[in-house]
Protein backbone atom coordinates (compact mmCIF):
# COMPACT_ATOMS: atom_id res chain seq x y z
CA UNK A 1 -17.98 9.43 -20.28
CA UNK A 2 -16.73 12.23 -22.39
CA UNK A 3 -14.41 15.35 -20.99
CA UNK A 4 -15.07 18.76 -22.02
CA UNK A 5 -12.86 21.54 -21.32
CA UNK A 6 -14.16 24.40 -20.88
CA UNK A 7 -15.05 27.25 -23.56
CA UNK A 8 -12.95 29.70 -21.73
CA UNK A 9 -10.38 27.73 -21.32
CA UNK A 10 -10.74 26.83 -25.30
CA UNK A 11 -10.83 30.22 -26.04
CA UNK A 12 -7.99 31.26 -24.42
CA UNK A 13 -5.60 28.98 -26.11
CA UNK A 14 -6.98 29.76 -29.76
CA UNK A 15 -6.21 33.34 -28.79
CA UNK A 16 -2.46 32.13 -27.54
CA UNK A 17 -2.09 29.49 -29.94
CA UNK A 18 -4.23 29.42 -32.96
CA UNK A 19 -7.36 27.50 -33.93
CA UNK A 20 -5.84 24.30 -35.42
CA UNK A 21 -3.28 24.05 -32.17
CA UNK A 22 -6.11 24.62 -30.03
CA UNK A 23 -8.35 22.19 -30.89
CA UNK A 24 -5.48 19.38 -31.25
CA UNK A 25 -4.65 20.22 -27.48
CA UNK A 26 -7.81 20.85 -26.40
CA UNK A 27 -8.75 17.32 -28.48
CA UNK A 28 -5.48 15.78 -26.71
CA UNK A 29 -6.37 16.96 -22.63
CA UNK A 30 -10.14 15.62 -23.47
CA UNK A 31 -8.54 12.10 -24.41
CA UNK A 32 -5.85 12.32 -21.89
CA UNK A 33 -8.50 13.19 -19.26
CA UNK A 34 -11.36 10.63 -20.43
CA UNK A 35 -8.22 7.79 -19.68
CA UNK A 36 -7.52 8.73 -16.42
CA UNK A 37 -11.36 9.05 -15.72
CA UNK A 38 -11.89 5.30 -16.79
CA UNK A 39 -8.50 4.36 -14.89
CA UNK A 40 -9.55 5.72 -11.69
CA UNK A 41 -13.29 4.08 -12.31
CA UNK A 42 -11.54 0.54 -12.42
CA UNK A 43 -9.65 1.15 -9.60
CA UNK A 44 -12.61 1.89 -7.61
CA UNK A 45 -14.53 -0.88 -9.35
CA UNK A 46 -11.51 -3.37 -7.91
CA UNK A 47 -11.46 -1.91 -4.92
CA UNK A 48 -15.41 -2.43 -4.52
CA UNK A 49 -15.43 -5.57 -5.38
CA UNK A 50 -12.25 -6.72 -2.94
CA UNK A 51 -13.88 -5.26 -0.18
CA UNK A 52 -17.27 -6.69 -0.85
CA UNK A 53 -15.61 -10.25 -1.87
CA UNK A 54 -14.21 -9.73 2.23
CA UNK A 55 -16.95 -8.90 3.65
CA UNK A 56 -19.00 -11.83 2.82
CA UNK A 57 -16.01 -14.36 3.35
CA UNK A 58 -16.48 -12.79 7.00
CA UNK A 59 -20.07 -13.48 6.80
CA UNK A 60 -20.03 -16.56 6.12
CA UNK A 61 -17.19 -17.28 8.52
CA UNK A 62 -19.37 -15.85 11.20
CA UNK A 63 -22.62 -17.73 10.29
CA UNK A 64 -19.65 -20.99 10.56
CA UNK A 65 -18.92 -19.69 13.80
CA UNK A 66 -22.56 -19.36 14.95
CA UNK A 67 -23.87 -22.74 13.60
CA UNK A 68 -20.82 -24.07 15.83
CA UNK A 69 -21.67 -22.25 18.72
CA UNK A 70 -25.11 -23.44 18.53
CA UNK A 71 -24.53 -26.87 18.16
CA UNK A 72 -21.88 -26.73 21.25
CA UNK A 73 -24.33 -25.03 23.40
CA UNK A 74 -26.83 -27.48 22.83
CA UNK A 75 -24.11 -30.22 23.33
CA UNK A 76 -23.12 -28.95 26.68
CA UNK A 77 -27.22 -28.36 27.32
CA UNK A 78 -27.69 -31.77 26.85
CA UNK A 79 -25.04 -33.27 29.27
CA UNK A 80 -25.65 -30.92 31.73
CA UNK A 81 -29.40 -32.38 31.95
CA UNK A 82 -28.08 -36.07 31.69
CA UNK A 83 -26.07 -35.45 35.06
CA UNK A 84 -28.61 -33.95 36.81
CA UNK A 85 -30.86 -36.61 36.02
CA UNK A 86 -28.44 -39.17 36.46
CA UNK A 87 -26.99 -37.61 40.56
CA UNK A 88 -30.35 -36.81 41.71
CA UNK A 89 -32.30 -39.89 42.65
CA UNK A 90 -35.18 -37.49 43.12
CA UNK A 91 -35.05 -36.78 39.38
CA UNK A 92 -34.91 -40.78 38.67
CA UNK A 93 -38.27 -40.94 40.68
CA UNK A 94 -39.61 -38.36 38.76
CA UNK A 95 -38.65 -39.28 35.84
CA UNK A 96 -40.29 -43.22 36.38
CA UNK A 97 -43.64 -41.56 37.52
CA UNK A 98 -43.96 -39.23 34.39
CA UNK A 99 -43.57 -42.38 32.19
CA UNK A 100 -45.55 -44.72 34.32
CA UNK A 101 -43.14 -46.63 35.03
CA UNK A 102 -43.82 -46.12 39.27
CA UNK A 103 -46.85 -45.83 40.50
């Protein structure tokens, strides 16, 4: 990713300061510039990858925190239905006749 300044800009400091002196400072602001050009680019890169490392830690926290749910609903589900089966003698009845148990 190379910097170029600009041939205005060039131009104007061979006119100030010479040709050689020009290029060495023109040579020296392109370096200078390319380094703070690859700095930044890291930073970002960093910062990209901190936020993305977060965001799936949250993911999978929240798929944790689903599968949990899930599992508690069905829990609860489950022992709801056991004690309405098990305090309603109507249900017991039922229950015998769907298996054949009663006739």
């Amino acid at each position: 990713m190379a910097t170029t300044i600009p041939i205005k800009v060039y131009e104007i400091l061979e006119d100030k300061l010479g040709k050689e002196q020009a290029r060495e400072l023109v040579s020296e602001i392109e370096k200078t510039a390319d380094a703070i050009a690859k700095e930044k680019t890291l930073e970002i890169k960093d910062q990209l990858c901190k936020e993305l490392v977060t965001r799936d830690l949250f993911e999978t926290r929240m798929s944790l925190l689903e599968a949990k749910l899930e599992y508690k609903m069905r829990l609860y589900f489950l022992i709801l239905l056991f004690a309405i089966i098990i305090l309603n003698p109507r249900a017991i009845d039922l229950i015998a006749k769907l298996l054949g148990i009663i006739k």
